[in-house]
C-alpha atoms as a PDB file:
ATOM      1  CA  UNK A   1     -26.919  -3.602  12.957  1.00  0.00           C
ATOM      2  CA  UNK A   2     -24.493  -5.632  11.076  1.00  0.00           C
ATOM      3  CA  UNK A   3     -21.578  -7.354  12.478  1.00  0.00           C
ATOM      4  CA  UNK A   4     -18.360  -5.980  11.583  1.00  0.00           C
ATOM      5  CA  UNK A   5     -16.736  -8.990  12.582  1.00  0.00           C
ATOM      6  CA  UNK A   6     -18.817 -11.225   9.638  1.00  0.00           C
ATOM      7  CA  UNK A   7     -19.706  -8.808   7.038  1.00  0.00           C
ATOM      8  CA  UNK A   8     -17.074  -7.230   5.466  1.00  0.00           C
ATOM      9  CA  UNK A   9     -18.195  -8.617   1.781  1.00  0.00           C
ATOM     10  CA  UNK A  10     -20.460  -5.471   2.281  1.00  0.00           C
ATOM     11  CA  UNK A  11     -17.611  -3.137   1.909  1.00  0.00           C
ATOM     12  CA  UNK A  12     -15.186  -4.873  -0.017  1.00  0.00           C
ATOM     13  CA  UNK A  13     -17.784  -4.518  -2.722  1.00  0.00           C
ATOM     14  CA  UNK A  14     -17.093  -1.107  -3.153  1.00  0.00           C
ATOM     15  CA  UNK A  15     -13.650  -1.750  -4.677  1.00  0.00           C
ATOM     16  CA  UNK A  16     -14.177  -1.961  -8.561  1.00  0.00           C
ATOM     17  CA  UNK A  17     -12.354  -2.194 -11.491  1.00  0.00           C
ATOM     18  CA  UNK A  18     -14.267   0.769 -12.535  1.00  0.00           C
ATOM     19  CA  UNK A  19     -12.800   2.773  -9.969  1.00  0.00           C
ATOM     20  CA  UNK A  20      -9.481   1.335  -9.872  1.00  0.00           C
ATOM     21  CA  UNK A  21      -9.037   2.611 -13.332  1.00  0.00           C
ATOM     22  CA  UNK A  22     -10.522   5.905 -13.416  1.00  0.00           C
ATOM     23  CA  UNK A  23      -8.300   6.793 -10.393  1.00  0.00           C
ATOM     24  CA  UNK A  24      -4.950   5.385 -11.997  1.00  0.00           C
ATOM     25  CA  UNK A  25      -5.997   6.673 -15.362  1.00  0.00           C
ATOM     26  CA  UNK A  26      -5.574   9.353 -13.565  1.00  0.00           C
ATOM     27  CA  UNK A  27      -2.805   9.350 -11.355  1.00  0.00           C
ATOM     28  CA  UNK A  28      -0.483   7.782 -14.351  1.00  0.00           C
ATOM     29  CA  UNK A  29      -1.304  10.257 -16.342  1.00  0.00           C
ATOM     30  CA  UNK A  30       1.605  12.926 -18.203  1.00  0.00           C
ATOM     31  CA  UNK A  31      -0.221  15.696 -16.473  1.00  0.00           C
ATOM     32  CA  UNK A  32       1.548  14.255 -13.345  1.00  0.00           C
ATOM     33  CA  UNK A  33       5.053  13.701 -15.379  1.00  0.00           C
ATOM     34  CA  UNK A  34       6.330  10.685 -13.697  1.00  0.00           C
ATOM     35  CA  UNK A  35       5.810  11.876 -10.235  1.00  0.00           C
ATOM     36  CA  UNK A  36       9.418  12.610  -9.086  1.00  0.00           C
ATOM     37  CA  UNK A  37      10.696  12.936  -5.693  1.00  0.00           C
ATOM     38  CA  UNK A  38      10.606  16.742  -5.112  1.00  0.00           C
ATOM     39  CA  UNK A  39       9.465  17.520  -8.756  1.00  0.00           C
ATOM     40  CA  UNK A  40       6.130  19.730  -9.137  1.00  0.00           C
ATOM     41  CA  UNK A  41       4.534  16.005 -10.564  1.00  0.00           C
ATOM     42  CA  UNK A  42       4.699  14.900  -7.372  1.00  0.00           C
ATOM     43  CA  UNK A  43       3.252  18.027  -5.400  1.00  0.00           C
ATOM     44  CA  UNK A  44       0.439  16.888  -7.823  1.00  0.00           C
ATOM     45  CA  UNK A  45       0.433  13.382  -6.966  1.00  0.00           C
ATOM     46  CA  UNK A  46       0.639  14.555  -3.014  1.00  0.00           C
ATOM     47  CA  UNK A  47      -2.404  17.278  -3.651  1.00  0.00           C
ATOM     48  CA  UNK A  48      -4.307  14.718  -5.376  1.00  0.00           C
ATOM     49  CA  UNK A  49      -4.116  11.681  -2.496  1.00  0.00           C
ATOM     50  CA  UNK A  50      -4.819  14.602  -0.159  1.00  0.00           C
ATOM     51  CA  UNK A  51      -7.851  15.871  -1.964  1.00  0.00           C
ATOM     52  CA  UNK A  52      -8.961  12.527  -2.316  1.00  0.00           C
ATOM     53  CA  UNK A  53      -8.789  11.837   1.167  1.00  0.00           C
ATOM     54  CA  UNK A  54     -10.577  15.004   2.186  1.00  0.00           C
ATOM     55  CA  UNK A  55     -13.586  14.007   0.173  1.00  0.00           C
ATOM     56  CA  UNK A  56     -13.905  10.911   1.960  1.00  0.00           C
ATOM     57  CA  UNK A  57     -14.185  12.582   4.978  1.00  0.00           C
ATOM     58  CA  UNK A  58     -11.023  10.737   5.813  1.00  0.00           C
ATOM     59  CA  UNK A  59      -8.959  12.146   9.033  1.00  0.00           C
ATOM     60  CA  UNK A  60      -5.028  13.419   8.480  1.00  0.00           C
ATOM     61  CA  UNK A  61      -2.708  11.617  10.762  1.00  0.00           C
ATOM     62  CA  UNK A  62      -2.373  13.887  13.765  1.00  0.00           C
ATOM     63  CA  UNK A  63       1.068  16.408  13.852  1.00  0.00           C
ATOM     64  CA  UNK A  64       0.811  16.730   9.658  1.00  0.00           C
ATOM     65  CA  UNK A  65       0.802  19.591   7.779  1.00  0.00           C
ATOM     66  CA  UNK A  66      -3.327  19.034   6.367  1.00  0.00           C
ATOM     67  CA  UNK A  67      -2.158  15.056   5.580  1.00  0.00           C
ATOM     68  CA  UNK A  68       1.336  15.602   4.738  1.00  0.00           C
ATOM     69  CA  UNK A  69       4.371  14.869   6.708  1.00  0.00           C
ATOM     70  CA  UNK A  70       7.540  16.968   5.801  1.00  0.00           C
ATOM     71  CA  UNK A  71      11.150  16.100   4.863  1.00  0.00           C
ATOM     72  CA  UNK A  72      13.809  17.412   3.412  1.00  0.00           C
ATOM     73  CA  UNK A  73      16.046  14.897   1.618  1.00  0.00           C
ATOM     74  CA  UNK A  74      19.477  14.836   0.444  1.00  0.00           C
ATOM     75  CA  UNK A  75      19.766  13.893  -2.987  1.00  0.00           C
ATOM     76  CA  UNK A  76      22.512  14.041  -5.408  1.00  0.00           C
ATOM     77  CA  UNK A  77      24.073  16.697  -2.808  1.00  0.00           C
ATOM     78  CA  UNK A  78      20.580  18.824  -3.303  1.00  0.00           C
ATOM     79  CA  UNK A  79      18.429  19.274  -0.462  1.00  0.00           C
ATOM     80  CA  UNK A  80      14.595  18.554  -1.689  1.00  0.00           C
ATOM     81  CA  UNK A  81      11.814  19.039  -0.201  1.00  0.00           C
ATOM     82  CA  UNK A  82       9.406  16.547  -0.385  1.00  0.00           C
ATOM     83  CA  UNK A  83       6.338  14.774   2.113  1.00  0.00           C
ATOM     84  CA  UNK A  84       4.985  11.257   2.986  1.00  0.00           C
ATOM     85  CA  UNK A  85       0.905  11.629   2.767  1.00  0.00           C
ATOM     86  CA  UNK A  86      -0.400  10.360   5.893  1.00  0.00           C
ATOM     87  CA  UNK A  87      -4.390   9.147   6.453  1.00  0.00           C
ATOM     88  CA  UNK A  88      -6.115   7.917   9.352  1.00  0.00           C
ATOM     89  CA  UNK A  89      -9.034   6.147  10.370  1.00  0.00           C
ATOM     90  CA  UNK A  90      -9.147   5.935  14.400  1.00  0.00           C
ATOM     91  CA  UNK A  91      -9.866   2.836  16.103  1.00  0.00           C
ATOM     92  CA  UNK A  92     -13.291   2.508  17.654  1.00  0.00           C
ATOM     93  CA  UNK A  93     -12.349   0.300  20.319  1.00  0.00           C
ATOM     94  CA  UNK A  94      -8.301   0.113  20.027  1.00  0.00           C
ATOM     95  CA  UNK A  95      -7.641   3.409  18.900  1.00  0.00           C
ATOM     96  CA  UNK A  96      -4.207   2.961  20.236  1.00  0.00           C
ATOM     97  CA  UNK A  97      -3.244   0.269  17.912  1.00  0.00           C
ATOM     98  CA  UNK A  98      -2.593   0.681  14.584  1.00  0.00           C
ATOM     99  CA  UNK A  99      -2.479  -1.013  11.334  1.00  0.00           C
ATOM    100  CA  UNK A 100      -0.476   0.787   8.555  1.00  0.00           C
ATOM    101  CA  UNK A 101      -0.975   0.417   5.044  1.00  0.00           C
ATOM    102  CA  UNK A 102       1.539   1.997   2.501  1.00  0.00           C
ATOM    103  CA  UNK A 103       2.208   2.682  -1.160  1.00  0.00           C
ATOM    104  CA  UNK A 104       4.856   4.705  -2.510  1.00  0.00           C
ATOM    105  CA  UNK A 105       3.478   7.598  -4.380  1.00  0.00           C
ATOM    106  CA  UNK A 106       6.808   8.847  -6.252  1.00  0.00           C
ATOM    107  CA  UNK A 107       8.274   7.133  -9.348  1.00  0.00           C
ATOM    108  CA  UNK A 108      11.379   8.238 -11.575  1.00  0.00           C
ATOM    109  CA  UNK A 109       9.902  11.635 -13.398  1.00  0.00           C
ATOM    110  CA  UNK A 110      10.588  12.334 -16.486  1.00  0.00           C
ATOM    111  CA  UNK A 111      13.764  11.382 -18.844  1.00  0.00           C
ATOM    112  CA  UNK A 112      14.825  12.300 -22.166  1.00  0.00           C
ATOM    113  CA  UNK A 113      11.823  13.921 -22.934  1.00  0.00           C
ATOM    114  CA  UNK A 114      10.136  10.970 -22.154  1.00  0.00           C
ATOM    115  CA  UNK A 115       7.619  10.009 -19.153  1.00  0.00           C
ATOM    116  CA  UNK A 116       8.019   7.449 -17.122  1.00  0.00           C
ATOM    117  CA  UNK A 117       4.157   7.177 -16.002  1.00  0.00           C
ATOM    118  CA  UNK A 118       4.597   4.631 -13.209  1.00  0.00           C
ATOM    119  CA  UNK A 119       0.927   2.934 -13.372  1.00  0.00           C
ATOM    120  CA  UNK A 120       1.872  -0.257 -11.771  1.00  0.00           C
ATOM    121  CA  UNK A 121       5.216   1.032 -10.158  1.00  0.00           C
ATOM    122  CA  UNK A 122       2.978   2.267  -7.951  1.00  0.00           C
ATOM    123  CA  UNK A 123       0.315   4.135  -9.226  1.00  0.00           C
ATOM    124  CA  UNK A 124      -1.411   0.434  -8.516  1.00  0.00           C
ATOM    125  CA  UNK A 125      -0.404   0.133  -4.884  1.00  0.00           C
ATOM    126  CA  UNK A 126      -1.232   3.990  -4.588  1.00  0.00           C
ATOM    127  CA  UNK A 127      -5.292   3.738  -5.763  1.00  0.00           C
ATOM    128  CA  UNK A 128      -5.642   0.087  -4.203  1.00  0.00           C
ATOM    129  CA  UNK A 129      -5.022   2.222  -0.768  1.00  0.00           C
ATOM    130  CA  UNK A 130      -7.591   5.054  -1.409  1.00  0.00           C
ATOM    131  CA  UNK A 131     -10.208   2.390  -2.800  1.00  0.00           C
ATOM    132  CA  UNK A 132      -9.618   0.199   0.473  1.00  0.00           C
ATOM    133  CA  UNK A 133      -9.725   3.415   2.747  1.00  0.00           C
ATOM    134  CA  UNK A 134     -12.987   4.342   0.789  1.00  0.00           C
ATOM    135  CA  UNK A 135     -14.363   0.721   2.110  1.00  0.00           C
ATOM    136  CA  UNK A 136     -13.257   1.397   5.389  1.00  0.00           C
ATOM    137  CA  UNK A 137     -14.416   4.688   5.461  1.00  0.00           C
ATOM    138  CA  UNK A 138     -18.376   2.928   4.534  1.00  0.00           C
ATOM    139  CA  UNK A 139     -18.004   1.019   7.442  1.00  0.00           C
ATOM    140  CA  UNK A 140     -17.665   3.605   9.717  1.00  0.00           C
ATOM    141  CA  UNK A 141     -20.599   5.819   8.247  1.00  0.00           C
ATOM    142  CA  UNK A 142     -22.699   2.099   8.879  1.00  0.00           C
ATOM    143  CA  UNK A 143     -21.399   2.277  12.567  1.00  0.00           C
ATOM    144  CA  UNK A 144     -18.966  -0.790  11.742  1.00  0.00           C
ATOM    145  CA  UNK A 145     -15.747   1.059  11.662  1.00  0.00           C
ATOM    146  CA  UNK A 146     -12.685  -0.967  12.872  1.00  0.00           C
ATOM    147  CA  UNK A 147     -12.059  -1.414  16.234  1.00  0.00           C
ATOM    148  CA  UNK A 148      -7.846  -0.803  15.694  1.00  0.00           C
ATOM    149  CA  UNK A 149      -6.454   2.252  13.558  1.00  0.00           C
ATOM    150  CA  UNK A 150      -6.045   1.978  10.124  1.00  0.00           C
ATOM    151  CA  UNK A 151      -3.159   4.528   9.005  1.00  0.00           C
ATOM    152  CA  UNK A 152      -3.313   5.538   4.822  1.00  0.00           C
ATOM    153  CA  UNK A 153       0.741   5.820   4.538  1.00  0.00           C
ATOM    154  CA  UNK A 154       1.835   7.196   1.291  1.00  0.00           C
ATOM    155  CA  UNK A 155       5.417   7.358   1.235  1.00  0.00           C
ATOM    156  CA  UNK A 156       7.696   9.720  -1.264  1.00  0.00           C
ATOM    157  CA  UNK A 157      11.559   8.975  -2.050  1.00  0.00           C
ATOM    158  CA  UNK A 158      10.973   4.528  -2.388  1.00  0.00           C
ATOM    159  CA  UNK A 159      12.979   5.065  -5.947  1.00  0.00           C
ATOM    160  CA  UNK A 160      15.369   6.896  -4.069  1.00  0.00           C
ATOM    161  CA  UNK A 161      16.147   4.836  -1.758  1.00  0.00           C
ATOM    162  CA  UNK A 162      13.368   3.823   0.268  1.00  0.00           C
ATOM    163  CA  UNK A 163      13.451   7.331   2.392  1.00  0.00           C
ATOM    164  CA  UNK A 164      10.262   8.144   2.853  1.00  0.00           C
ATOM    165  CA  UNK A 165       9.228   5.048   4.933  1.00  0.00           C
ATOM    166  CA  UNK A 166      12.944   5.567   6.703  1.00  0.00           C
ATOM    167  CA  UNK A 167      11.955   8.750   7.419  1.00  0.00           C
ATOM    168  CA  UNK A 168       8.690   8.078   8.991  1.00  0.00           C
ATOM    169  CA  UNK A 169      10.081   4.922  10.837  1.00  0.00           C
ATOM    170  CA  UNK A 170      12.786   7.091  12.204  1.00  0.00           C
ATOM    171  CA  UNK A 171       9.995  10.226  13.336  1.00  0.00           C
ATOM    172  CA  UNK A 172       7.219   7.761  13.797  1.00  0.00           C
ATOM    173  CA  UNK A 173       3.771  10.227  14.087  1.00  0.00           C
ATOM    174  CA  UNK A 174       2.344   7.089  16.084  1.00  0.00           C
ATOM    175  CA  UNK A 175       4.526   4.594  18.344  1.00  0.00           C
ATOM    176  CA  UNK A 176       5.847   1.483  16.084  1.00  0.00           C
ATOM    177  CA  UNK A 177       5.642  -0.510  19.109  1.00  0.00           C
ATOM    178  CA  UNK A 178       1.648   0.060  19.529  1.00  0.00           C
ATOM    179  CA  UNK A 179       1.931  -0.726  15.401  1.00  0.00           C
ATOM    180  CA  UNK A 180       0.629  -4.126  14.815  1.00  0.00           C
ATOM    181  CA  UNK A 181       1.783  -4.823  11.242  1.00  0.00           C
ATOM    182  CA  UNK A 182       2.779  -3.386   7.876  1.00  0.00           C
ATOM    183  CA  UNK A 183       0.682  -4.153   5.041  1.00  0.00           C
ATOM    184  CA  UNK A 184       2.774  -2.774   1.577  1.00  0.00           C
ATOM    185  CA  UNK A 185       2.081  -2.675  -1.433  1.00  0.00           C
ATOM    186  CA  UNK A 186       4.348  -2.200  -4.354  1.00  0.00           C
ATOM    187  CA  UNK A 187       3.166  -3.340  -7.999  1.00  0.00           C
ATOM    188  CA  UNK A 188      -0.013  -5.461  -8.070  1.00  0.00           C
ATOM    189  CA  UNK A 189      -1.697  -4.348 -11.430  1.00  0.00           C
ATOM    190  CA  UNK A 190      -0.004  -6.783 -13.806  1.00  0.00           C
ATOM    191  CA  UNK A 191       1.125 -10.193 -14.308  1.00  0.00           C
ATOM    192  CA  UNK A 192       4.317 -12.019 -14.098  1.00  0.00           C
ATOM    193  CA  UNK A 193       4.967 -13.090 -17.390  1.00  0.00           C
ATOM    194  CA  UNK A 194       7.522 -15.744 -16.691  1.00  0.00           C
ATOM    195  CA  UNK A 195       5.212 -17.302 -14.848  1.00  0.00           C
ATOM    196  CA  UNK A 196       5.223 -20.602 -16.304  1.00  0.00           C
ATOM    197  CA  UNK A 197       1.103 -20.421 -15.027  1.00  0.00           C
ATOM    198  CA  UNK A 198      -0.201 -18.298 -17.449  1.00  0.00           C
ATOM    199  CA  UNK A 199      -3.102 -17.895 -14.842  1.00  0.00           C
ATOM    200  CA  UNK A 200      -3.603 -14.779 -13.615  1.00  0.00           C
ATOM    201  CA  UNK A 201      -5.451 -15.551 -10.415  1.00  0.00           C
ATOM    202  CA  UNK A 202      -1.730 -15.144  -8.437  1.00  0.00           C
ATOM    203  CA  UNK A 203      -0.282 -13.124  -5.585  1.00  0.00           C
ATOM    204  CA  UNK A 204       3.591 -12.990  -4.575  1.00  0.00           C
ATOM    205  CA  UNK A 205       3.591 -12.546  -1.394  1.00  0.00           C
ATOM    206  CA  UNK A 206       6.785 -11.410   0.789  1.00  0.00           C
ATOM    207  CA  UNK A 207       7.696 -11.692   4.561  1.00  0.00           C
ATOM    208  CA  UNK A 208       4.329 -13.061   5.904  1.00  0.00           C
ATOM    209  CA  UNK A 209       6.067 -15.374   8.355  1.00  0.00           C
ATOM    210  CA  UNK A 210       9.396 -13.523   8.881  1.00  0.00           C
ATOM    211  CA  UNK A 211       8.705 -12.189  12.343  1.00  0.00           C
ATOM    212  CA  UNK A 212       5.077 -12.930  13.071  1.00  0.00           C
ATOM    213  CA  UNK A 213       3.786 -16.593  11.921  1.00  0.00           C
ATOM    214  CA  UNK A 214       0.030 -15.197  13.488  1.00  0.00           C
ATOM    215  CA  UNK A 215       0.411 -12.891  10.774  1.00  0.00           C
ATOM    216  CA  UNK A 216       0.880 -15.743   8.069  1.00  0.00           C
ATOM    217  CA  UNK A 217      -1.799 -17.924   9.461  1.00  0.00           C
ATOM    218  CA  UNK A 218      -4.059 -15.163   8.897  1.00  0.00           C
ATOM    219  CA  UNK A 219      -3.209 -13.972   6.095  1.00  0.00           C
ATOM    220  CA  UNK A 220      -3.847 -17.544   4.491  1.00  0.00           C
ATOM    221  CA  UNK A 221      -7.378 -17.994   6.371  1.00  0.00           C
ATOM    222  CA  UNK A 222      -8.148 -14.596   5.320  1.00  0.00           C
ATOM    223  CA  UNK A 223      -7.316 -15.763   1.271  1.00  0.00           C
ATOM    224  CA  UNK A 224      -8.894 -19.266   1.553  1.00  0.00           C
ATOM    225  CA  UNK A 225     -12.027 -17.796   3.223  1.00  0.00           C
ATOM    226  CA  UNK A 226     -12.322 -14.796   0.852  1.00  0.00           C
ATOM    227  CA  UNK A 227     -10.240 -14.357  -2.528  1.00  0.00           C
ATOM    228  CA  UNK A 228      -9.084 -17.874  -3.372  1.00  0.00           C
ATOM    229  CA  UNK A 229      -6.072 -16.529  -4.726  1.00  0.00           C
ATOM    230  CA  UNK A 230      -2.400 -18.546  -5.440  1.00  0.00           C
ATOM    231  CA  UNK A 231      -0.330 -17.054  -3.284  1.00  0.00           C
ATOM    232  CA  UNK A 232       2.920 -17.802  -4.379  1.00  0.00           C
ATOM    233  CA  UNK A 233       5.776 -17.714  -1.774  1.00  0.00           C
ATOM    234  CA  UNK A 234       8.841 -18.105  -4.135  1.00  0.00           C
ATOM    235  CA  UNK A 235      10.629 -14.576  -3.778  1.00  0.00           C
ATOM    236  CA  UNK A 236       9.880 -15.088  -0.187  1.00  0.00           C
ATOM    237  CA  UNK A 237      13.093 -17.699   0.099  1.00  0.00           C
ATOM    238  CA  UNK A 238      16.166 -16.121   1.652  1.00  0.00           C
ATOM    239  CA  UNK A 239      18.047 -17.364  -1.095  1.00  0.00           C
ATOM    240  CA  UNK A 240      16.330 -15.050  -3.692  1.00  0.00           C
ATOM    241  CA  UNK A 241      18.485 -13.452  -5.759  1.00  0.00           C
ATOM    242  CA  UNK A 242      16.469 -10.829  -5.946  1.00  0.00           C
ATOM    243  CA  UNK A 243      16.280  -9.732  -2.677  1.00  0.00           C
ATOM    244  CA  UNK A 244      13.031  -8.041  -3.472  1.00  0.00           C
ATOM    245  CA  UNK A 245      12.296  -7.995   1.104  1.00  0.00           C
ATOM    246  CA  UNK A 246      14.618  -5.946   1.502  1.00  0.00           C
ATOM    247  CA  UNK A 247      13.472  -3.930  -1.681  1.00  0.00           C
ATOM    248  CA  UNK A 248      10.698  -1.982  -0.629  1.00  0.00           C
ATOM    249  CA  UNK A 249       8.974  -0.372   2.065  1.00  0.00           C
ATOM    250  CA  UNK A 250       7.794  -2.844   4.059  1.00  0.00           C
ATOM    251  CA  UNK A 251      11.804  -3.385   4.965  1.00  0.00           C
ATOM    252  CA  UNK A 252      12.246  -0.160   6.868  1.00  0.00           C
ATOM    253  CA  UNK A 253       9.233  -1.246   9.163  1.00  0.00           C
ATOM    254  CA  UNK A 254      10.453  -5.081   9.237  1.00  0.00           C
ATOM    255  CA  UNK A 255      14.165  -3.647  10.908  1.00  0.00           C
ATOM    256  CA  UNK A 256      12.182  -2.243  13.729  1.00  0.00           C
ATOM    257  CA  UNK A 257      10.348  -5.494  14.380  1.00  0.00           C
ATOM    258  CA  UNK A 258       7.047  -4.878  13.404  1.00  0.00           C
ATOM    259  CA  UNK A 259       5.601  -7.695  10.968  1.00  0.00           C
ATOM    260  CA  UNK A 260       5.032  -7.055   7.487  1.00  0.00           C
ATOM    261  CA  UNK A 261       3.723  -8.404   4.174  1.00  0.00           C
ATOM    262  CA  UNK A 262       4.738  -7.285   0.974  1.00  0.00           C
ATOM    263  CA  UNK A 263       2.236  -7.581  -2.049  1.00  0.00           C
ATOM    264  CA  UNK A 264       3.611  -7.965  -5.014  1.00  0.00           C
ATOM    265  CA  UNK A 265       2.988  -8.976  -8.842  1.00  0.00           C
ATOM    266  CA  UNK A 266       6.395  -9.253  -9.539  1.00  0.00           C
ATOM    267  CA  UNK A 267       8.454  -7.520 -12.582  1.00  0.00           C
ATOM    268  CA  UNK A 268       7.815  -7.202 -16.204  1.00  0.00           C
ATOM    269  CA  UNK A 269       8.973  -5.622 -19.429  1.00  0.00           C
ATOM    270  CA  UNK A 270       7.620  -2.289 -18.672  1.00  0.00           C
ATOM    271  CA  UNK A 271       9.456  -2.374 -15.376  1.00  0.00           C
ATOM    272  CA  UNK A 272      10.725   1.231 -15.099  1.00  0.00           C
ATOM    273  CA  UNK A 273      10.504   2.109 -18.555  1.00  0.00           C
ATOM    274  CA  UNK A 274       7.926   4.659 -19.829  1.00  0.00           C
ATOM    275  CA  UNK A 275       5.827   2.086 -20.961  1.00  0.00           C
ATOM    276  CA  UNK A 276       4.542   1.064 -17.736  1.00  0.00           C
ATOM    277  CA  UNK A 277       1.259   2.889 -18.467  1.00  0.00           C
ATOM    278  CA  UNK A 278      -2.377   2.229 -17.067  1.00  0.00           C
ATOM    279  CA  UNK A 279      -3.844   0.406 -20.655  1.00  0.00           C
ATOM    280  CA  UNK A 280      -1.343  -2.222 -19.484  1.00  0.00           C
ATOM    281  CA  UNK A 281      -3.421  -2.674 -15.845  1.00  0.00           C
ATOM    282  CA  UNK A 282      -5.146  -5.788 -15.503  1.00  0.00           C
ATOM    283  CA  UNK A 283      -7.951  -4.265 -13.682  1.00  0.00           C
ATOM    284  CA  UNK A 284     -10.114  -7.632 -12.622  1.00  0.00           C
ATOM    285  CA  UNK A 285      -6.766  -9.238 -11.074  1.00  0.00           C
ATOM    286  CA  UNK A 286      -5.661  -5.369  -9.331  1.00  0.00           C
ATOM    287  CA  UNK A 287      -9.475  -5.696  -7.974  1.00  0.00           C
ATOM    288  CA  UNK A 288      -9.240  -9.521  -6.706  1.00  0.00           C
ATOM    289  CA  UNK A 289      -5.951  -8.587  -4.973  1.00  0.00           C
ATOM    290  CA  UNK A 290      -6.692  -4.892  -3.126  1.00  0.00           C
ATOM    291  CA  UNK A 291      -9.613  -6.858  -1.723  1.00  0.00           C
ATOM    292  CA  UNK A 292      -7.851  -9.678  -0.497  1.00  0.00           C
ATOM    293  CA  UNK A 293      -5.230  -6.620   1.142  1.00  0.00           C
ATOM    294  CA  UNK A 294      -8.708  -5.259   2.307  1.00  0.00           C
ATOM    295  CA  UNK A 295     -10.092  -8.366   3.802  1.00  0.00           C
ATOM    296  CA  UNK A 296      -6.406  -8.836   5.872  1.00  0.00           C
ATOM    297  CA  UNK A 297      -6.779  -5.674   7.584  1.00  0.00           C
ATOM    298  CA  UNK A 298     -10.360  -6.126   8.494  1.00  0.00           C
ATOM    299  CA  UNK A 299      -9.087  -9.246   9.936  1.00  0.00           C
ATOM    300  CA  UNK A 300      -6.176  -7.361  11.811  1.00  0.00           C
ATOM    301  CA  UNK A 301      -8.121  -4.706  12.898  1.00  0.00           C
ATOM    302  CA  UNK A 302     -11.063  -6.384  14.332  1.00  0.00           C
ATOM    303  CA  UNK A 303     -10.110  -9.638  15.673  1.00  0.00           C
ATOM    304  CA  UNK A 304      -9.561  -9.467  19.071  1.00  0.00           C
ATOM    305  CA  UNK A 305      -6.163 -10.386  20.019  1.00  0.00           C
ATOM    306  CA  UNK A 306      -3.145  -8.358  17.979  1.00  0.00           C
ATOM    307  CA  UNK A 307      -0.651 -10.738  16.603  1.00  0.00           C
ATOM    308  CA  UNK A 308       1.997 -12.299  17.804  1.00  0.00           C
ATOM    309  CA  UNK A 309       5.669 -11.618  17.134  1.00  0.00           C
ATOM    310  CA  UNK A 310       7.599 -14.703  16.707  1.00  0.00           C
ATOM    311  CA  UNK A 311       9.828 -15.940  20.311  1.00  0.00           C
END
């Protein structure tokens, strides 16, 4: 038997470039025009992660309709209908606690004629979630399945307005005070190209030490022990003018005190244009990253205290 605790290199292997880019190939593909909220490109998006999750052998979060969790927004004075994809993998000794994981699966459709494919914005966050619930998901068929909850939260409406985290914050399917973190992920396929470190080996990371500073400490362990990245705190200053925290939707779990990290590459040309298209993925630096995301929640799942919130 192998030790969940000291092995997860085992699984983490199982997240490869390969895969990374046959599944965003896909999922930024015209055939899903843009995915936008409500639009019939994103009941193909939300089929897809569903499908996906299915053959897996992956659990639905309880009180979903088969994975998906149903809203009806208001926007531009229409009411759409539209649904947050929701995944679980139960705790084997914690089942009570959870980690959540999220990705927005929607982007901004079609325009002009033109698509707006969406392959880092988030089609990069969205396939670094199924390839880390696919690790997960090995671990439990070797007996070594996490010891917390891991929750697979795909969220619709985050161009819109972040709304589909707000609405599952606000009609949480599991308590957010038996929620030990937020992990989000929003854009980690390219590179910064401002950076004045033309080195791609970089992470921006967002909000680690905001409300928990066990979560920080962890998180950097968990990179110095693992994926030797640079993470790079600078949008993480309050005076960012930016404001990229409150920018995603890691924020709507951050206002109801739950700790969060926000993964980020930061923005680039193609930002929200319909050139942000999957040939444009770097797929070694989308690998390094997922698995250091991976390699957190292993950490947060199986250690055996839950972090701390900040006094």
């Amino acid at each position: 038997m192998i030790n969940a605790q000291n092995n997860p290199e085992l699984y983490a292997e199982s997240i490869s470039p390969e895969e990374l880019k046959s599944l965003l190939y896909t999922y930024a593909s015209d055939y899903f025009s843009g995915r936008d909220t409500g639009e019939k490109g994103q009941k193909i998006a939300v089929d897809f992660l569903r499908d996906y999750y299915i053959r897996q052998g992956i659990s639905p979060a309880k009180n979903t309709y088969n994975f998906f969790q149903k809203m009806v927004l208001n926007l531009n004075k229409e009411k759409v209908e539209t649904e947050n994809v929701i995944a679980i993998i139960p705790g084997s000794e914690k089942p009570n606690e959870y980690i959540i994981l999220s990705a927005h699966l929607d982007h901004v459709g079609e325009k002009n004629g033109e698509i707006y494919n969406g392959a880092d914005d988030d089609g990069s966050g969205t396939v670094a979630l199924l390839e880390i619930a696919e690790a997960f998901q090995k671990s439990v068929r070797d007996g070594n399945g996490p010891r917390r909850s891991i929750i697979f939260l795909h969220v619709t409406g985050e161009e819109k307005g972040l709304l589909g985290s707000k609405y599952y914050t606000e009609n949480p399917i599991y308590p957010l005070e038996s929620t030990v973190a937020n992990l989000n992920i929003d854009m980690i396929g390219r590179l910064d190209p401002k950076r004045e470190d033309k080195d791609p080996n970089y992470i921006y990371l967002i909000g680690s030490d905001k409300l928990s500073q066990d979560l920080h400490d962890l998180s950097e362990e968990i990179n110095s022990n693992y994926t030797n990245l640079k993470i790079d705190y600078k949008y993480n200053d309050e005076n960012d003018p930016n404001r990229f925290y409150y920018r995603s939707d890691h924020y709507n779990f951050a206002k109801k005190n739950i700790p969060i990290i926000f993964y980020f590459n930061g923005t680039h040309d193609d930002y929200h244009k319909p050139t942000d298209t999957p040939d444009k993925i770097n797929y070694s630096i989308l690998t390094k990253r997922s698995k250091l995301i991976f390699y957190t929640t292993w950490k947060l799942a199986n250690q055996k205290n839950r972090i701390r919130l900040k006094k």
